[in-house]
N, C-alpha and C. Protein backbone atom coordinates (compact mmCIF):
# COMPACT_ATOMS: atom_id res chain seq x y z
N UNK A 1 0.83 -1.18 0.00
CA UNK A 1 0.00 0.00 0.00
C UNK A 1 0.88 1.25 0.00
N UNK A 2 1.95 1.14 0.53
CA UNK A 2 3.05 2.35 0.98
C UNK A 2 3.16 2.88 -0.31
N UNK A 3 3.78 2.17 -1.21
CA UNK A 3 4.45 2.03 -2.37
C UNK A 3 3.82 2.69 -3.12
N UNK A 4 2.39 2.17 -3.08
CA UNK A 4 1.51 2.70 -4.09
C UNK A 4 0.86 3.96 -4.18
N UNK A 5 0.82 4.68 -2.56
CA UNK A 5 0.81 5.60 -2.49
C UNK A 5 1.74 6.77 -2.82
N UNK A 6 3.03 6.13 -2.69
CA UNK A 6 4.22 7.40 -2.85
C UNK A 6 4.22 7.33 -4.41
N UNK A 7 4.15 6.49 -4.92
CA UNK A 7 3.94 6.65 -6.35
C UNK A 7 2.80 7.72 -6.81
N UNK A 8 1.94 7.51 -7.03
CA UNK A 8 0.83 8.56 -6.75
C UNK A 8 1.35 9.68 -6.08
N UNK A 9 1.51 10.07 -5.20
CA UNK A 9 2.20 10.93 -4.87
C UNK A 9 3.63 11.59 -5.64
N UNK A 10 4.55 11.03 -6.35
CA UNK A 10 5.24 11.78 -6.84
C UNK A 10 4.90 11.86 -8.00
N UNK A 11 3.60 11.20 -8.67
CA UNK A 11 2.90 11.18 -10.09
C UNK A 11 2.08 12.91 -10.03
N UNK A 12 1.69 12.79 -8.93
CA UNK A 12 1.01 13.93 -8.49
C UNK A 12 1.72 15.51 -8.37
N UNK A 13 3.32 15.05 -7.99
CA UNK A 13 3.73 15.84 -7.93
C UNK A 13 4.44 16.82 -9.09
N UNK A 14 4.83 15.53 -10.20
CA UNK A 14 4.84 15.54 -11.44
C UNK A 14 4.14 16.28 -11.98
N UNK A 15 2.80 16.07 -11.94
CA UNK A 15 1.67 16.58 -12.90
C UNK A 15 1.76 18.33 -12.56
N UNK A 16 1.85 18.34 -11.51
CA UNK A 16 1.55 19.61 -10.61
C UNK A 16 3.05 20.97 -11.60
N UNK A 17 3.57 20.61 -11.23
CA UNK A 17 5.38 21.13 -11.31
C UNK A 17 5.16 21.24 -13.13
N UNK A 18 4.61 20.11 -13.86
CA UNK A 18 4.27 20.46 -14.84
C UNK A 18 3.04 21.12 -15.61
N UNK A 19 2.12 21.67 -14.87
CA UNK A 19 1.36 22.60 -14.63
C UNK A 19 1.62 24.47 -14.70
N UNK A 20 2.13 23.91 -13.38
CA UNK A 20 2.99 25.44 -13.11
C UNK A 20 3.79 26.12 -14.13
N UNK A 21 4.35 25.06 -14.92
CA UNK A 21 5.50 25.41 -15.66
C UNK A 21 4.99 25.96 -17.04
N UNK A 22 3.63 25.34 -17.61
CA UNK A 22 2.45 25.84 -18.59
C UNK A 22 2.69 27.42 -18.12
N UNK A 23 1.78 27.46 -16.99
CA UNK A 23 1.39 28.99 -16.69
C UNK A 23 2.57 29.71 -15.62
N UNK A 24 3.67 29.49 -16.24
CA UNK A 24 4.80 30.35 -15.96
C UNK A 24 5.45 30.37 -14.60
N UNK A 25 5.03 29.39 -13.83
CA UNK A 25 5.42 29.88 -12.06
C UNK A 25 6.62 28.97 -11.88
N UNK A 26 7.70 29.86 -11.47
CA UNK A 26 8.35 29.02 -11.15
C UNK A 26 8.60 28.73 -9.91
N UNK A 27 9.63 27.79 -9.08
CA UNK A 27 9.42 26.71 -8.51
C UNK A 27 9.81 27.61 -7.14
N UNK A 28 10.55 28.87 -7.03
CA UNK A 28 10.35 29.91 -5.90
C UNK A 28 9.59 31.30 -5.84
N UNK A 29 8.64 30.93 -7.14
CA UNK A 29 7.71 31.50 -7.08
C UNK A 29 8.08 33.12 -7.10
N UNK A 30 9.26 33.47 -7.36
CA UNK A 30 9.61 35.14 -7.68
C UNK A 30 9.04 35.45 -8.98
N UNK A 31 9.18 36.94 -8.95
CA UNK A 31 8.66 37.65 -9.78
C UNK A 31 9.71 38.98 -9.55
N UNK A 32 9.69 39.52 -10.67
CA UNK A 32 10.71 41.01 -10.95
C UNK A 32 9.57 41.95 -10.15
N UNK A 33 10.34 42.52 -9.68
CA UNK A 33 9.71 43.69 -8.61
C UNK A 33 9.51 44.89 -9.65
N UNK A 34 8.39 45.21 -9.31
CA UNK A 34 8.01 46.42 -10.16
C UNK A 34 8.43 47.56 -10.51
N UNK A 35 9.35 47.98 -9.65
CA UNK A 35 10.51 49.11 -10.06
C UNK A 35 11.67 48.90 -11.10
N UNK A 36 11.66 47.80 -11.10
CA UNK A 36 12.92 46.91 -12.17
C UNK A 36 12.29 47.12 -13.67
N UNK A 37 13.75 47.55 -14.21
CA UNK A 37 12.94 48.14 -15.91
C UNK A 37 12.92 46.77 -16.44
N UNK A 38 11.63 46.98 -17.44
CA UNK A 38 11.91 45.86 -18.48
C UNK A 38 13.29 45.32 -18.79
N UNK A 39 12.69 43.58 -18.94
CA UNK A 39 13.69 43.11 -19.55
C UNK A 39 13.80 43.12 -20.98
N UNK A 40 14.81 43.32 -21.70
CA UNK A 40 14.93 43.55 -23.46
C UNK A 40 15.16 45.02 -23.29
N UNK A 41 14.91 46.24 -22.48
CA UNK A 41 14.90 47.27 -23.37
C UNK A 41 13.68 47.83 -22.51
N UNK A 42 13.99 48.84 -23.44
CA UNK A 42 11.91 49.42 -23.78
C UNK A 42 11.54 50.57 -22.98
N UNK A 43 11.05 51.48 -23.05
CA UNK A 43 10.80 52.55 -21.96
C UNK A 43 9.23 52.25 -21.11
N UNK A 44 9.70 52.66 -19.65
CA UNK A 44 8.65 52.18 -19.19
C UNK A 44 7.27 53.28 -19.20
N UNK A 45 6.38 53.17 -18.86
CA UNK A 45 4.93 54.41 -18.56
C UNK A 45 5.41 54.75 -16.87
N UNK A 46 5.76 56.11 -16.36
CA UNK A 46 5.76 56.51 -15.87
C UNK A 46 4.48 57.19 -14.96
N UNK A 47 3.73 57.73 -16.54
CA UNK A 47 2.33 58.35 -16.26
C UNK A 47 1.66 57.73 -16.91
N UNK A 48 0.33 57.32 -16.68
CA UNK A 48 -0.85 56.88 -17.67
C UNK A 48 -2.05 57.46 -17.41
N UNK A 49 -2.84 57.60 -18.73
CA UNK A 49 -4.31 58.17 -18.51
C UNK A 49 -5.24 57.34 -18.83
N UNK A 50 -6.48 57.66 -18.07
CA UNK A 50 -7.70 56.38 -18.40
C UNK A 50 -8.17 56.89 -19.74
N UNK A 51 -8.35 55.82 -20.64
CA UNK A 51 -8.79 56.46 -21.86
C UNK A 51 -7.45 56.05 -23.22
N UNK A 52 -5.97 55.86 -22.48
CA UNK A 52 -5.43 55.27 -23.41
C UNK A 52 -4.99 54.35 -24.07
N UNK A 53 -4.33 53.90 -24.40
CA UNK A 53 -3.90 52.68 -25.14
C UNK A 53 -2.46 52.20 -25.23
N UNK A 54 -1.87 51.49 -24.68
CA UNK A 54 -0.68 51.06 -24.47
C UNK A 54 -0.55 50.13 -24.61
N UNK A 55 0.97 49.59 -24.50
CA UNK A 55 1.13 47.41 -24.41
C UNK A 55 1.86 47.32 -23.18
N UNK A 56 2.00 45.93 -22.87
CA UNK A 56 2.84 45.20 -22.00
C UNK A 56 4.27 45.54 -22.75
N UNK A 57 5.04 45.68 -21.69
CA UNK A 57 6.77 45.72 -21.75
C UNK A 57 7.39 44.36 -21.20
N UNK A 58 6.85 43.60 -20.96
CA UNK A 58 7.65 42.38 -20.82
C UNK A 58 6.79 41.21 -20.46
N UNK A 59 7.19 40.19 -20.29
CA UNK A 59 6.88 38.71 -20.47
C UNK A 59 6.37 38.40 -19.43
N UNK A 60 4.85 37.34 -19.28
CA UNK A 60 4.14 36.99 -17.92
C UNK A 60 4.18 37.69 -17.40
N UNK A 61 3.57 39.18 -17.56
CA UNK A 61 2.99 40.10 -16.47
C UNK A 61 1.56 39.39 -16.28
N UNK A 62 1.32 39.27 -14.83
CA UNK A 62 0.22 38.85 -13.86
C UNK A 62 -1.01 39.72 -14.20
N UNK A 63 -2.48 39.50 -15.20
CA UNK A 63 -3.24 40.52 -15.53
C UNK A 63 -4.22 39.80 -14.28
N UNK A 64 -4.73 40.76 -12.70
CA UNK A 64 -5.04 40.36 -11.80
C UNK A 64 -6.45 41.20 -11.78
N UNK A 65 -7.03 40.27 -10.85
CA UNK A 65 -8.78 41.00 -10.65
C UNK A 65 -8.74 42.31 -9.97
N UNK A 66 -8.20 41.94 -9.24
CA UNK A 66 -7.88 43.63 -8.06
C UNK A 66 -6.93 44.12 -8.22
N UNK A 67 -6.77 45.33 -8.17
CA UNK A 67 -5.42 46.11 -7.82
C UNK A 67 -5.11 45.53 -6.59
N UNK A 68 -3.19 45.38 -6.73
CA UNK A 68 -2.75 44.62 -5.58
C UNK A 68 -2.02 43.46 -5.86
N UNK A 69 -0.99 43.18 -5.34
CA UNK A 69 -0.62 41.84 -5.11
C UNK A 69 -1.46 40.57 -4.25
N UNK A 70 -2.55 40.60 -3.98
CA UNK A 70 -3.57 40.00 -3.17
C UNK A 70 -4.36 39.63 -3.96
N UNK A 71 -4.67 40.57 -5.41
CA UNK A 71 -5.88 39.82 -6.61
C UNK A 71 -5.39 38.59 -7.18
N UNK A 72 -6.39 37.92 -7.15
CA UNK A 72 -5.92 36.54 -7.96
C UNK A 72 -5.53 36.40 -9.28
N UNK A 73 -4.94 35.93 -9.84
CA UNK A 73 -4.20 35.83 -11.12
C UNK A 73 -5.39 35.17 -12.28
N UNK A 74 -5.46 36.20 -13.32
CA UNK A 74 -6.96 35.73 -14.06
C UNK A 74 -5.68 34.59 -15.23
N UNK A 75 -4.60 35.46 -15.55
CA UNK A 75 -4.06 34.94 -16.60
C UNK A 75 -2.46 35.62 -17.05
N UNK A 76 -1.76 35.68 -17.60
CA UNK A 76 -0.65 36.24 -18.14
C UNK A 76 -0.34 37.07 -19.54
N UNK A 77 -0.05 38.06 -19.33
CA UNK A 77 0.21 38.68 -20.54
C UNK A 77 1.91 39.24 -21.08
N UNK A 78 1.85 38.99 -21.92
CA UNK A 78 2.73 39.14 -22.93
C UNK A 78 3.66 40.42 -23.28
N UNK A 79 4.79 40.58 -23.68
CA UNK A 79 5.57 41.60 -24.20
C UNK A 79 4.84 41.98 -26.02
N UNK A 80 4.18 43.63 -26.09
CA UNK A 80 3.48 43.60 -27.29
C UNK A 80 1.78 43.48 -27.03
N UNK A 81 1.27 42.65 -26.06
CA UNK A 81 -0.23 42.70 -25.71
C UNK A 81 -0.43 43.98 -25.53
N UNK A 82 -1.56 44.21 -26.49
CA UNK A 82 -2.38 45.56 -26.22
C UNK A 82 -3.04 45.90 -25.56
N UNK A 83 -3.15 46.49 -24.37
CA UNK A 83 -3.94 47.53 -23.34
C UNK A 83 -5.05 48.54 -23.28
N UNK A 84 -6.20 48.64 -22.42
CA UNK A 84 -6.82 49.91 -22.97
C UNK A 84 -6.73 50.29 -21.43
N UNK A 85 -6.34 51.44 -20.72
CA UNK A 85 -6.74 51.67 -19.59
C UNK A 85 -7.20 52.46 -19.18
N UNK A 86 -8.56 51.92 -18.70
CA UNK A 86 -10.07 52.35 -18.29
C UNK A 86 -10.09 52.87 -17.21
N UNK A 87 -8.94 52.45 -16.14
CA UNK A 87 -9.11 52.94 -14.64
C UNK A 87 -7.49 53.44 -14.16
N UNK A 88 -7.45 54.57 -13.27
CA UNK A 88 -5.96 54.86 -12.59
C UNK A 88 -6.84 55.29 -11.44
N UNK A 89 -5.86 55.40 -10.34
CA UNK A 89 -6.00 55.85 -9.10
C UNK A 89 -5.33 56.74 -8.34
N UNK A 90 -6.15 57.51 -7.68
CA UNK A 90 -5.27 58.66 -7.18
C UNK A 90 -4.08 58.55 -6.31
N UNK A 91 -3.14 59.65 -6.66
CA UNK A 91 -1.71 59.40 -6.01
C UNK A 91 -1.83 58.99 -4.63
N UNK A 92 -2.71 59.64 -3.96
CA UNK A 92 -2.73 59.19 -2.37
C UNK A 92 -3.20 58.12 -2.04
N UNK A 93 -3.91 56.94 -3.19
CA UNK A 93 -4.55 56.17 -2.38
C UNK A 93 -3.62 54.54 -2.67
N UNK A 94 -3.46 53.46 -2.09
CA UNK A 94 -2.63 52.62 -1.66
C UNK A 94 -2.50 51.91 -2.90
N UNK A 95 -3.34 51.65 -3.82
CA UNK A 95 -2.91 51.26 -5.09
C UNK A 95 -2.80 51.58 -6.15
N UNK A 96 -2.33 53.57 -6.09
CA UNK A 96 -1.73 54.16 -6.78
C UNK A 96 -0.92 53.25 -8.37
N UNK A 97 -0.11 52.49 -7.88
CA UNK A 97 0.55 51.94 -9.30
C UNK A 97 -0.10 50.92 -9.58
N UNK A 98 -1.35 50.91 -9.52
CA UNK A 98 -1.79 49.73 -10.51
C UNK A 98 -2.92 50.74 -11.10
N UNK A 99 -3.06 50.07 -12.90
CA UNK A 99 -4.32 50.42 -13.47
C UNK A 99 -5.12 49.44 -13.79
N UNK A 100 -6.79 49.92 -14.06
CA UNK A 100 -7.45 48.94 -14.71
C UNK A 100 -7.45 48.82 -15.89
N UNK A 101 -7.47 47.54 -16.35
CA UNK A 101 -6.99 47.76 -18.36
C UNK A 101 -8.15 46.34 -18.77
N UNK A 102 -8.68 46.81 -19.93
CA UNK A 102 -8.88 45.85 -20.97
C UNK A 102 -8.22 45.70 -22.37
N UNK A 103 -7.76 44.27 -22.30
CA UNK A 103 -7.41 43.78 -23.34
C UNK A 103 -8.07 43.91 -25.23
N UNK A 104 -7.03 44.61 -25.78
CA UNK A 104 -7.40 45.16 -26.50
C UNK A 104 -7.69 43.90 -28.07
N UNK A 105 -6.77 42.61 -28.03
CA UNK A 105 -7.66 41.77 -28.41
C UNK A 105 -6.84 40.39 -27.72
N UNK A 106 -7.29 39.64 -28.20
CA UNK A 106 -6.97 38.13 -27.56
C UNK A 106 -5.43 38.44 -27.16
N UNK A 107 -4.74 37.91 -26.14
CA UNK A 107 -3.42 38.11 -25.49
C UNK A 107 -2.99 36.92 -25.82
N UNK A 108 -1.64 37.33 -26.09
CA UNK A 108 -0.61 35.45 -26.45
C UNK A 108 -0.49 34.69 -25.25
N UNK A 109 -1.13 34.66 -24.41
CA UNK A 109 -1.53 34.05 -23.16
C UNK A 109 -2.61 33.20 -23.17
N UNK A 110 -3.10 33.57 -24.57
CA UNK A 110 -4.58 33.18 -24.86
C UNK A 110 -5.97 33.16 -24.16
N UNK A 111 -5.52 34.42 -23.32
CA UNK A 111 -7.21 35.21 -22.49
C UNK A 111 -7.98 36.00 -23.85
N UNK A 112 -9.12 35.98 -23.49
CA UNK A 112 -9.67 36.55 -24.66
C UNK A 112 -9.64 38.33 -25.09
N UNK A 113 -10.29 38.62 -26.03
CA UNK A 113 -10.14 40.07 -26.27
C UNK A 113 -11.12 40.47 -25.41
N UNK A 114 -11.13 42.02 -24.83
CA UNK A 114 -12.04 42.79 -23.53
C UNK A 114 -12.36 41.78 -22.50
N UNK A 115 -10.94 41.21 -21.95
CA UNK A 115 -11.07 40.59 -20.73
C UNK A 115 -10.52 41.86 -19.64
N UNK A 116 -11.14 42.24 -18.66
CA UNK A 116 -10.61 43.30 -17.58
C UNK A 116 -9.53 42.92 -16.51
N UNK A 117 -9.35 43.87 -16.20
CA UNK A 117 -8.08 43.15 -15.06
C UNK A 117 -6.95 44.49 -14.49
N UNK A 118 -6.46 44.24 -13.44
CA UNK A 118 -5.45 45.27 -12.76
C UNK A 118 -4.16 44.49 -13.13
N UNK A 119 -2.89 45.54 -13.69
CA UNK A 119 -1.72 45.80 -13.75
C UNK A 119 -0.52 46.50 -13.22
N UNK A 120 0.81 46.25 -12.69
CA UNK A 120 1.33 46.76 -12.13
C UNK A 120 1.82 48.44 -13.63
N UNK A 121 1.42 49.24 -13.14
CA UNK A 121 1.81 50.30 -14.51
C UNK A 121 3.43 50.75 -14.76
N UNK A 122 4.14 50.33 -13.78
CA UNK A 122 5.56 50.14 -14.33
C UNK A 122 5.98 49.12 -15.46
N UNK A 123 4.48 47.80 -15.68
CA UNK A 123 5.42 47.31 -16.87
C UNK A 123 5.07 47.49 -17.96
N UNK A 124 4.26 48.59 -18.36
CA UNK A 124 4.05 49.36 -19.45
C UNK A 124 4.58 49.78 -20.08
N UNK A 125 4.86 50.32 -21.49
CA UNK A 125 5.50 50.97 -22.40
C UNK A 125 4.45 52.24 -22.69
């Protein structure tokens, strides 16, 4: 019975690790801190207005339900994914650097086109 369980168990663990690895997480689970410029290049958005249109500046940015590191992860977007952003927040209030954006069409992440979601606005172009 032992046996058969740890098998299963590292089958499980298998499956899992190769999961993660689909949707980008890796195995200590970091992420580039939002002050850190794009990787490749690229100038970042400093300022943004609701109403414009921008892309992602780099690879598996986290497009999340809430502003915050606390919103759950709807999906990943891409270096080149197009942006529309619908929502910013005022300087004083705690989630100042994130905006709300819809996807301007299907993301190479393969979320669909006018899916909504909060972004960190440093990884903007």
């Amino acid at each position: 019975m032992y046996k058969i369980s740890r098998k299963l168990g590292v089958a499980v663990a298998a499956a899992l690790a190769a999961l993660l690895a689909v949707v980008g997480v890796t195995a200590s689970g970091a992420a580039a801190t939002p002050a850190a410029a794009p990787a490749g290049g690229g100038s970042v958005v400093q300022s943004v207005s609701a109403g414009s249109t921008t892309s992602v500046a780099v690879n598996g940015l986290r497009l999340r339900a809430e502003p915050g590191y606390g919103g759950w992860v709807k999906g990943l977007l891409y270096k080149g994914d197009r942006v529309f952003i619908k929502e910013t927040f005022h300087p004083s209030y705690k989630s100042a650097s994130w905006v709300g954006v819809v996807l301007k069409q299907r993301s190479k992440g393969g979320l669909p086109k006018l899916t909504r979601g909060y972004v960190h606005k440093s990884y903007l172009r």
